[in-house]
N, C-alpha and C. Protein backbone atom coordinates (compact mmCIF):
# COMPACT_ATOMS: atom_id res chain seq x y z
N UNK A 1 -4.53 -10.29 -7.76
CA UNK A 1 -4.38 -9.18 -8.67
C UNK A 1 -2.97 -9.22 -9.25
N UNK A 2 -2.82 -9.00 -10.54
CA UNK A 2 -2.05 -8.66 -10.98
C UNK A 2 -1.27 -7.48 -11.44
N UNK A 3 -0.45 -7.17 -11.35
CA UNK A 3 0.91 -5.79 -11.51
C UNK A 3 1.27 -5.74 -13.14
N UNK A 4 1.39 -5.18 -13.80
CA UNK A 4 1.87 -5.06 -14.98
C UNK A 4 2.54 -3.74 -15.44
N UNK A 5 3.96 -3.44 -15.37
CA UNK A 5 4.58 -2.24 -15.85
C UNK A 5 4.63 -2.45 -17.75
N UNK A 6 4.18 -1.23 -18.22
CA UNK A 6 4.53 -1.43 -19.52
C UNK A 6 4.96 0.14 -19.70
N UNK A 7 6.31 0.17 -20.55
CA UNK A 7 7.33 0.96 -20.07
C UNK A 7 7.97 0.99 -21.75
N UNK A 8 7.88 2.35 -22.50
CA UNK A 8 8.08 2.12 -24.10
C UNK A 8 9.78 2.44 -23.66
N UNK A 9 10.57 1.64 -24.21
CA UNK A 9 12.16 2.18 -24.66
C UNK A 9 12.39 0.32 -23.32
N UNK A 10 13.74 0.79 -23.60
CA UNK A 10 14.67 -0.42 -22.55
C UNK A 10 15.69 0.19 -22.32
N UNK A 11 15.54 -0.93 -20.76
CA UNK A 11 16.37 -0.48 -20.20
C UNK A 11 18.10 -1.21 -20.39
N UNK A 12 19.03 -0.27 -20.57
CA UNK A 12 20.19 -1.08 -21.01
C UNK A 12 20.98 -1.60 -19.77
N UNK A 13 21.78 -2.84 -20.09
CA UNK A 13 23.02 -3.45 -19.02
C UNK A 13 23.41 -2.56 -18.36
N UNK A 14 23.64 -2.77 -16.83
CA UNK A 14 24.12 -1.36 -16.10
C UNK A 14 23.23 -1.62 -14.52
N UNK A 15 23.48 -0.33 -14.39
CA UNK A 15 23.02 -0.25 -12.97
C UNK A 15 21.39 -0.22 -13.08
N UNK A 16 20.88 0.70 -13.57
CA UNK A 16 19.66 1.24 -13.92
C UNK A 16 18.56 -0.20 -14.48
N UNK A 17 19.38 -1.22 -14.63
CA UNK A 17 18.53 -2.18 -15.39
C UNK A 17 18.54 -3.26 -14.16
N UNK A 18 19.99 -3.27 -13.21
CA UNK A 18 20.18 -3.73 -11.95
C UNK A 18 19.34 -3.36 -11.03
N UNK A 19 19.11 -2.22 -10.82
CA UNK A 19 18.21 -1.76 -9.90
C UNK A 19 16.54 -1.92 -9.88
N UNK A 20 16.83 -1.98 -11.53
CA UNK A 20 14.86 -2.10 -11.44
C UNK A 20 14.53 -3.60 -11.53
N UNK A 21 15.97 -4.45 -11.70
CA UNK A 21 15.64 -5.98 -11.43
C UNK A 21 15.36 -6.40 -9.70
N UNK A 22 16.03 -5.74 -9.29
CA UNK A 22 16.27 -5.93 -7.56
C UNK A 22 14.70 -5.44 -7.31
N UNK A 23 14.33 -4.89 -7.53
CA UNK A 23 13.01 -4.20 -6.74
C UNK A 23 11.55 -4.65 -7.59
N UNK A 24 12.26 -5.55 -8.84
CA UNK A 24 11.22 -6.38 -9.32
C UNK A 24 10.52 -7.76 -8.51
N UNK A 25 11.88 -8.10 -8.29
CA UNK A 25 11.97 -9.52 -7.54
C UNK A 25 11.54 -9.42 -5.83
N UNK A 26 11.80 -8.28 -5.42
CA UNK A 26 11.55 -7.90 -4.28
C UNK A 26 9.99 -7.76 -3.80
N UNK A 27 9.77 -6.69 -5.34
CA UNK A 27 7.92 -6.88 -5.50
C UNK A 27 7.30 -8.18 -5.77
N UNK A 28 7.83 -8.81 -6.29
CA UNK A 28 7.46 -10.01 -6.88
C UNK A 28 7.22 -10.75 -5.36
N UNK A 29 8.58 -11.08 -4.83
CA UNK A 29 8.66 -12.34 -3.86
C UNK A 29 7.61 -11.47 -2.58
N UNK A 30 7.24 -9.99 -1.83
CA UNK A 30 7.08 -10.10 -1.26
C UNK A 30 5.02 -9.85 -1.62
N UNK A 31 4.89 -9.87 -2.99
CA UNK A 31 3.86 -9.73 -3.53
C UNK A 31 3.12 -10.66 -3.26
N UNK A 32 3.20 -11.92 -2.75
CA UNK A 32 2.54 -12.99 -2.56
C UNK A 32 1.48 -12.69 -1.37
N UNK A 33 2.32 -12.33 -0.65
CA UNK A 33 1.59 -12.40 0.87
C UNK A 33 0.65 -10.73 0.58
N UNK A 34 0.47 -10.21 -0.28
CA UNK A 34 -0.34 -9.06 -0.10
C UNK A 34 -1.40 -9.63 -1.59
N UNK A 35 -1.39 -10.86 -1.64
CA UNK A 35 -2.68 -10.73 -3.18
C UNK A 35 -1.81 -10.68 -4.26
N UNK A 36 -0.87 -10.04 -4.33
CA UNK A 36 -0.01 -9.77 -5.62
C UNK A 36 0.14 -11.60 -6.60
N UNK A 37 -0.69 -11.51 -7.25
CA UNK A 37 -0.30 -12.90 -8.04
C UNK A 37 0.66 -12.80 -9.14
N UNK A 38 1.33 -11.61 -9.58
CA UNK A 38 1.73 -11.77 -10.76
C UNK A 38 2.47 -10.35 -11.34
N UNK A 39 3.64 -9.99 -11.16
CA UNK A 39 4.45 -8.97 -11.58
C UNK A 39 4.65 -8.86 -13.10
N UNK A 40 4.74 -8.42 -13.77
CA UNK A 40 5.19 -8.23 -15.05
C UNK A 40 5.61 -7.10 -15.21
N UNK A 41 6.72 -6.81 -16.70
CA UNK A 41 7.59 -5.79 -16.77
C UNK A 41 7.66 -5.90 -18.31
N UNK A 42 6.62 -4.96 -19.34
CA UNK A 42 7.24 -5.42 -20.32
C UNK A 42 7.63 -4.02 -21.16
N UNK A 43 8.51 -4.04 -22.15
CA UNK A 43 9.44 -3.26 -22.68
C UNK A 43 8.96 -3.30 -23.67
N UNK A 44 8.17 -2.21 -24.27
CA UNK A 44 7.78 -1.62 -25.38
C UNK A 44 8.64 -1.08 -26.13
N UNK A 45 8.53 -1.34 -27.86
CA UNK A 45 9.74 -1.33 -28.58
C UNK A 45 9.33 0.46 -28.79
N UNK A 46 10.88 1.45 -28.89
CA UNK A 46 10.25 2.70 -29.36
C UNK A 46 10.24 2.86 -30.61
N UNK A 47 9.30 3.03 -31.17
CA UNK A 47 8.32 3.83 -32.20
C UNK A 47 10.09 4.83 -33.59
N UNK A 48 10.19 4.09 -34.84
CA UNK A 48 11.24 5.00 -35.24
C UNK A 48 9.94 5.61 -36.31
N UNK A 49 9.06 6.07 -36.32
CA UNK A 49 8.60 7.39 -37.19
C UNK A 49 8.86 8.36 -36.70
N UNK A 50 9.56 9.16 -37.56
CA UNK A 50 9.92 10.57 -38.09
C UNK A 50 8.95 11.55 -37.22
N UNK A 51 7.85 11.55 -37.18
CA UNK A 51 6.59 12.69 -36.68
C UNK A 51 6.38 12.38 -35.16
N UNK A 52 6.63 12.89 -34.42
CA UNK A 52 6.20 12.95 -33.16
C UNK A 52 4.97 12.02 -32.91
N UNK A 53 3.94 13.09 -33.57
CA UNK A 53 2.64 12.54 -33.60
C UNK A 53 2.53 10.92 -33.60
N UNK A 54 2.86 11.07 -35.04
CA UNK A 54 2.94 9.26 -35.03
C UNK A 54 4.02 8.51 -34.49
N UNK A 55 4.80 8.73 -33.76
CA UNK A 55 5.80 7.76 -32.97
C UNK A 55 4.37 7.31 -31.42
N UNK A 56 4.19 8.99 -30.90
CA UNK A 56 3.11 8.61 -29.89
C UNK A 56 1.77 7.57 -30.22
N UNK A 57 1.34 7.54 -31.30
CA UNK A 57 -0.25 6.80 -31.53
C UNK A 57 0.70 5.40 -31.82
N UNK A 58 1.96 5.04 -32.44
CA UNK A 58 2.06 3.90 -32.79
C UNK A 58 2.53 3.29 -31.36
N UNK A 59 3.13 3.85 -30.34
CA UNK A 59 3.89 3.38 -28.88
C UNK A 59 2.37 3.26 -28.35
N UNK A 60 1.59 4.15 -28.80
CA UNK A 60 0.19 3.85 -27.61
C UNK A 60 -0.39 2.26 -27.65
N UNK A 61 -0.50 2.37 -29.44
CA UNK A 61 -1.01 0.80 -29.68
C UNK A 61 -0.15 -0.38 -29.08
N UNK A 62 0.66 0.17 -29.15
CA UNK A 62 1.62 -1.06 -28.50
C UNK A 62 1.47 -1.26 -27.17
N UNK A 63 1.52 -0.03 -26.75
CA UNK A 63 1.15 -0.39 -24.84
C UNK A 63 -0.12 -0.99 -24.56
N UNK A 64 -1.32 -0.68 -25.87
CA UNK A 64 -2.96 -1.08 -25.80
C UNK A 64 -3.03 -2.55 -25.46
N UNK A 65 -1.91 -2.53 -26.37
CA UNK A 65 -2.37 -4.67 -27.13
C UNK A 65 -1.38 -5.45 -25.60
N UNK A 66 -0.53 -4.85 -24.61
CA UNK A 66 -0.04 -5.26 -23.31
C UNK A 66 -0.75 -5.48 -22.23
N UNK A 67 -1.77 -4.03 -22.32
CA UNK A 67 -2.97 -4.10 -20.88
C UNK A 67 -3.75 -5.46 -21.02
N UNK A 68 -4.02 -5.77 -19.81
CA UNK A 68 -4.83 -6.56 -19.53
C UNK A 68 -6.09 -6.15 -19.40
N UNK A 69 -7.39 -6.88 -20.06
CA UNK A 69 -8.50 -6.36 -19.99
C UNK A 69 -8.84 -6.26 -18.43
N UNK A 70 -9.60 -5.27 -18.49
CA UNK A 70 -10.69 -4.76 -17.27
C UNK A 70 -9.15 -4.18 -16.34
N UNK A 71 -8.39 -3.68 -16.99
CA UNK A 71 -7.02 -3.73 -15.97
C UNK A 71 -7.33 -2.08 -15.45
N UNK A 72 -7.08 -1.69 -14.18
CA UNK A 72 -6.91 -0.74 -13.60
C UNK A 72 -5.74 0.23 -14.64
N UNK A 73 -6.09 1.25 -15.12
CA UNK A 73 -4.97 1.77 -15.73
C UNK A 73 -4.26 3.03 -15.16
N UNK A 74 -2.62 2.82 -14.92
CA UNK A 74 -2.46 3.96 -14.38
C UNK A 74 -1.39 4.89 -15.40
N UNK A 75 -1.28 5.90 -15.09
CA UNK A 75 -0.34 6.49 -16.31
C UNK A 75 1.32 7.38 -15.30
N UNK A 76 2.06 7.37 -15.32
CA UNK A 76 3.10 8.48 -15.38
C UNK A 76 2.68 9.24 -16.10
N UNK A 77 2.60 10.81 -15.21
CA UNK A 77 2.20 11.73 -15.79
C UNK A 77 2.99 13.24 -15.12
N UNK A 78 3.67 14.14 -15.95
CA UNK A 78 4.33 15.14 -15.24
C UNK A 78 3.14 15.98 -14.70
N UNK A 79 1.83 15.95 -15.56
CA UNK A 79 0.83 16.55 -14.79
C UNK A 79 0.18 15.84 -13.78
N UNK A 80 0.54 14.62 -13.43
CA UNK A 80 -0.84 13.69 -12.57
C UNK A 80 -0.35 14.47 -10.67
N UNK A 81 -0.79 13.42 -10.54
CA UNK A 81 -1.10 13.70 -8.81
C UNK A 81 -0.01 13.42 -8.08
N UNK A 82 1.03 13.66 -7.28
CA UNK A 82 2.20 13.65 -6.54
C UNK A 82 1.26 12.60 -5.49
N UNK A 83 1.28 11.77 -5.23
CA UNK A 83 0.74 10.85 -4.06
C UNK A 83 2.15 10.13 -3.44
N UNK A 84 1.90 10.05 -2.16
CA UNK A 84 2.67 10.02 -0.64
C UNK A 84 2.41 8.25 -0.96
N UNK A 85 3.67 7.42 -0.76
CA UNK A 85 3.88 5.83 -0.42
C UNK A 85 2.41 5.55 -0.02
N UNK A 86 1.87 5.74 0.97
CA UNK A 86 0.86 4.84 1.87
C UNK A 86 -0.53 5.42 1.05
N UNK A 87 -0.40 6.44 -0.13
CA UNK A 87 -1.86 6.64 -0.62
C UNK A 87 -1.34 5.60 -2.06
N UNK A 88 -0.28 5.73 -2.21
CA UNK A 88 -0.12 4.67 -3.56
C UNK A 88 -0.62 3.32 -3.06
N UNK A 89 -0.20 2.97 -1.84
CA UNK A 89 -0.27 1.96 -0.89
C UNK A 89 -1.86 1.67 -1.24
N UNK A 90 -2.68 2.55 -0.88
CA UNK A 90 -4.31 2.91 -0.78
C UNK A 90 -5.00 2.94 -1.96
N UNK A 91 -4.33 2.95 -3.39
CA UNK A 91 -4.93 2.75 -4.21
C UNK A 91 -4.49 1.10 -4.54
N UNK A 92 -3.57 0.59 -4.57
CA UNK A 92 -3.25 -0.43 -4.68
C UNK A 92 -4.37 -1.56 -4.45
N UNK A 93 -4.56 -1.07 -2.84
CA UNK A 93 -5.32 -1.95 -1.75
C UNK A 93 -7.17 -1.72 -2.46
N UNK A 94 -7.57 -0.44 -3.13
CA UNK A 94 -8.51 -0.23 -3.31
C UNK A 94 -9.45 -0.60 -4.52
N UNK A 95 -8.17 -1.33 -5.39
CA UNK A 95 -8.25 -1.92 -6.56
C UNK A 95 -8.29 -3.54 -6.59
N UNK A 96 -7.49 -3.92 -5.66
CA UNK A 96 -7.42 -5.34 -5.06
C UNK A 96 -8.71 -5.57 -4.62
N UNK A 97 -9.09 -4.86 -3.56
CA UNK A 97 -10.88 -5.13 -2.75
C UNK A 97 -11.85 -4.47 -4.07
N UNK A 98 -11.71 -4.03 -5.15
CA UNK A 98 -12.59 -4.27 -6.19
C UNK A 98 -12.41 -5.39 -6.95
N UNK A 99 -11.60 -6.21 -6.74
CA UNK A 99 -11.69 -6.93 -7.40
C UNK A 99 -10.86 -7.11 -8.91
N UNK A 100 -9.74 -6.13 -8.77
CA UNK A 100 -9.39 -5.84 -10.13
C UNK A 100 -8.14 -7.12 -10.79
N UNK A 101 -8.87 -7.65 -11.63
CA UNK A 101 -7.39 -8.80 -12.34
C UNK A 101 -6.03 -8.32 -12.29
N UNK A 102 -6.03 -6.93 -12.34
CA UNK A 102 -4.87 -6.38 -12.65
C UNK A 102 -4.97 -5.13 -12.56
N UNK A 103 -3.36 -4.20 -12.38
CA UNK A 103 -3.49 -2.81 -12.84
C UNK A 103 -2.07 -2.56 -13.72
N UNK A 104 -2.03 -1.97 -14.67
CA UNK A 104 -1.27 -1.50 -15.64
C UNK A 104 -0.89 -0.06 -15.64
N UNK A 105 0.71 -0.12 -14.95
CA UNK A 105 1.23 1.28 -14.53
C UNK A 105 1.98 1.22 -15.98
N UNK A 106 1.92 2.60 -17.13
CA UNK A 106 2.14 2.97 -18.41
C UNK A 106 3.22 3.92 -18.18
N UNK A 107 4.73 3.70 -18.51
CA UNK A 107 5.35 4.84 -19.00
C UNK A 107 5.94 4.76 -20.38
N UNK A 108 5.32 6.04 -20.96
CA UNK A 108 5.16 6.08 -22.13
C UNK A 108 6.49 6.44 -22.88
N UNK A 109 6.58 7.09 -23.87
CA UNK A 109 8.00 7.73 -24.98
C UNK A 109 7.62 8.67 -24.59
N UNK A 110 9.14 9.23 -25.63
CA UNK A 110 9.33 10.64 -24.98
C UNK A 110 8.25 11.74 -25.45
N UNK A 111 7.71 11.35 -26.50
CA UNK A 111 6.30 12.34 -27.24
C UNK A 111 5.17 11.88 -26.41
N UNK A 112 5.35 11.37 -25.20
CA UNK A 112 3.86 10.86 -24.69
C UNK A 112 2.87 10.37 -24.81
N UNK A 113 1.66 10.02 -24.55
CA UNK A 113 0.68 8.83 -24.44
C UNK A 113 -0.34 9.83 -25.53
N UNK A 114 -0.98 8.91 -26.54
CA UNK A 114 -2.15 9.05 -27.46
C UNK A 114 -3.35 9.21 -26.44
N UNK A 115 -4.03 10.32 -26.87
CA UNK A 115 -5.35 11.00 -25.80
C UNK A 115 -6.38 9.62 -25.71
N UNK A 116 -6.32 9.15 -26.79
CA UNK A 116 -7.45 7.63 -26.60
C UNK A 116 -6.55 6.75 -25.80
N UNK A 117 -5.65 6.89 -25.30
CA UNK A 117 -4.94 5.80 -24.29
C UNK A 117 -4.82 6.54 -22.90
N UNK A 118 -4.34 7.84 -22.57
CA UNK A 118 -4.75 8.87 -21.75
C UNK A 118 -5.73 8.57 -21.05
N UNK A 119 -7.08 9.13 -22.10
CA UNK A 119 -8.37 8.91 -21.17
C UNK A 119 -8.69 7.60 -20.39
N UNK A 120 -8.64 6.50 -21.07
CA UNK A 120 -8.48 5.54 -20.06
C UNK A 120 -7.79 5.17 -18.69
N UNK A 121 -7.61 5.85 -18.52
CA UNK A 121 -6.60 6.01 -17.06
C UNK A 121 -7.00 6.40 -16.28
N UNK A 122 -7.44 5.58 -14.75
CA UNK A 122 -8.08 5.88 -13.51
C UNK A 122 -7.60 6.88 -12.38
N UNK A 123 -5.95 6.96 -13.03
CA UNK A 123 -5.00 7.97 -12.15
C UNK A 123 -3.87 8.12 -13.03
N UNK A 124 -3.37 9.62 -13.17
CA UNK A 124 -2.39 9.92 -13.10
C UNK A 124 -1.47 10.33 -12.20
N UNK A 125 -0.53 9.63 -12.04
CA UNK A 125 0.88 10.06 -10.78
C UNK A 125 2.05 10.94 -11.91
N UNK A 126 3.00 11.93 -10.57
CA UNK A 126 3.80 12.40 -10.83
C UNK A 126 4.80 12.04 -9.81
N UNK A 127 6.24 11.97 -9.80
CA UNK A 127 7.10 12.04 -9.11
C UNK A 127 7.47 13.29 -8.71
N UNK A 128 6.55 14.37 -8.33
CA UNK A 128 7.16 15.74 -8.12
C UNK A 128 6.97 16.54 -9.03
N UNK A 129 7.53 17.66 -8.86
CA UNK A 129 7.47 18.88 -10.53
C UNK A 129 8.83 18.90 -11.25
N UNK A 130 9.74 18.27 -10.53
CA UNK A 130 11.05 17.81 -11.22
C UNK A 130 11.20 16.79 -12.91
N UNK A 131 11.77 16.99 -13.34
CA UNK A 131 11.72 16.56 -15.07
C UNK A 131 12.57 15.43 -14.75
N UNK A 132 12.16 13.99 -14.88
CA UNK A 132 12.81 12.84 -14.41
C UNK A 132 13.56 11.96 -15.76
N UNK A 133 14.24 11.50 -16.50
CA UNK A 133 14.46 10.73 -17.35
C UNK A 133 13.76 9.57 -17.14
N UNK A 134 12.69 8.98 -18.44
CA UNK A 134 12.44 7.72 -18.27
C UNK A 134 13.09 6.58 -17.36
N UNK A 135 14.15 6.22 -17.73
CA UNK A 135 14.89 4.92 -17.18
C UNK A 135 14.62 5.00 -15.38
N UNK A 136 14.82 6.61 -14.79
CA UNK A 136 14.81 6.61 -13.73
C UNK A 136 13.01 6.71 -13.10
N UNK A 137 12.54 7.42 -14.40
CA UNK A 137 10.89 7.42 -13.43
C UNK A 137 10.65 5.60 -12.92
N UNK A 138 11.16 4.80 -14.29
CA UNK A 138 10.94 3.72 -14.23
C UNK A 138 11.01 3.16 -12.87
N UNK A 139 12.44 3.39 -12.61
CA UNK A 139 12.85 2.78 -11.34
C UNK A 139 12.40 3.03 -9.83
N UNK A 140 12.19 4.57 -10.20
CA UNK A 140 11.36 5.11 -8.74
C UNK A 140 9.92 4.22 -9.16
N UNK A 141 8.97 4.02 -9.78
CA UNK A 141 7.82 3.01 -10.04
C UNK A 141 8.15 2.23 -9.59
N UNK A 142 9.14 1.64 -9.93
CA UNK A 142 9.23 -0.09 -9.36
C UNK A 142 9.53 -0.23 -7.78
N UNK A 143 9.82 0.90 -7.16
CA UNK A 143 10.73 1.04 -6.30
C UNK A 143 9.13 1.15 -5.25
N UNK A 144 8.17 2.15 -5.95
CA UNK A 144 6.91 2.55 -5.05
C UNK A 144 5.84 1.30 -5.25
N UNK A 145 6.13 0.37 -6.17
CA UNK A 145 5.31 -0.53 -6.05
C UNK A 145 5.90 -1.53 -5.07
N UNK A 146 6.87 -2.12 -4.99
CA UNK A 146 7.93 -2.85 -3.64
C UNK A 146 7.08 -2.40 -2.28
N UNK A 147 7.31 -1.01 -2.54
CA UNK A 147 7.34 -0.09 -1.20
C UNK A 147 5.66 -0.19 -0.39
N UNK A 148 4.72 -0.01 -1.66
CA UNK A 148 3.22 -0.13 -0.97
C UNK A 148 3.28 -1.94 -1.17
N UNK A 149 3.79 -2.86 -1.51
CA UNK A 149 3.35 -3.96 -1.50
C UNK A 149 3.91 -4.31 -0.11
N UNK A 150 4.95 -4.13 0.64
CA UNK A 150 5.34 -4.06 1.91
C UNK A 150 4.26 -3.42 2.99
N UNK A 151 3.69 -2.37 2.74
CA UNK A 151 3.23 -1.50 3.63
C UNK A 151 1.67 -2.67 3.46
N UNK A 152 1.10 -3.11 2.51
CA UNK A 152 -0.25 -3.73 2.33
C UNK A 152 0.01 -5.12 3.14
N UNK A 153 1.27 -5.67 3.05
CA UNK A 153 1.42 -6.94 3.52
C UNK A 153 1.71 -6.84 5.29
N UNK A 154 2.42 -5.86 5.59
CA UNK A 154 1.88 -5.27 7.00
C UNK A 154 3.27 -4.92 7.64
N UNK A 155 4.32 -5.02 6.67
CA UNK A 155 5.75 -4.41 6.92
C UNK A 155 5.59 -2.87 7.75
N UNK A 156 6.05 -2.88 9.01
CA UNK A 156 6.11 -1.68 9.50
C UNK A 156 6.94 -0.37 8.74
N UNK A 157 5.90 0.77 8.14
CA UNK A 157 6.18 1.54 7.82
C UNK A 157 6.70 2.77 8.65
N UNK A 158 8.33 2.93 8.04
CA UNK A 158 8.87 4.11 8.41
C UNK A 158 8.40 5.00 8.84
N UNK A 159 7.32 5.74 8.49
CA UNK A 159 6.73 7.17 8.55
C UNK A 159 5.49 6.67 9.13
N UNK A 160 5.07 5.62 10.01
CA UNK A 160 3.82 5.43 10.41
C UNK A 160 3.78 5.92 11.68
């Protein structure tokens, strides 16, 4: 199975771009031994129309034409589901034993995801009810995908 972050804006030189490299490579290298065939990280250009509206439908298409077909889709969402390491862990694992080529975790611009890109989405996650800046939701993502690819590969979990 394959991993695919697609993530509209970039991240600039710095710590924030340091950090989500460290926990790329981390997912990456320890991704092997859990099924993980294949990390990706790609940086969606943001959208300069004027209208909200259309900055969101033109960033959606862009994230569309990234997914991988039949890909598990997941979204960042301030409304989605707050899920605990070892249930992220559990969807991970539950997508892998379906069989899935891939899953595609989406964080969108700041006007948010087009409802025809929305609905496609098997789960929405939240980091809490706290208002996170992109760059950092990013990094906590990368950080929870590391984290359940450890826990799937059979790394003794902290809280077990």
């Amino acid at each position: 199975m394959r991993i695919v972050v697609a993530a509209v804006g970039r991240l600039k030189q710095g710590p924030e771009r340091e950090l989500a490299a460290r926990y790329h490579k981390l997912a990456t290298t320890a991704g092997r031994a859990a099924g993980i065939s294949g990390f990706d990280v790609v940086e969606i250009r943001e959208s300069r129309a004027s209208d909200p509206a259309r900055r969101m439908i033109e960033e959606s298409i862009a994230i569309a034409n990234v997914i991988p077909d039949d890909a598990a889709m997941v979204i960042l969402d301030e409304r989605g589901e707050s899920v605990t390491s070892a249930s992220f862990a559990g969807h991970l694992q539950g997508w892998r034993a379906d069989n899935k080529a891939a899953v595609a975790f989406i964080v969108g611009g700041h006007d948010g995801l087009a409802p025809s890109l929305r609905d496609k989405a098997v789960l929405g996650i939240a980091f809490g009810a706290a208002t996170w800046p992109h760059r950092l939701a990013r990094i906590m993502l990368m950080e929870q995908i590391y984290r359940a690819i450890t826990i799937l590969s059979g790394h003794p979990y902290h809280r077990s």
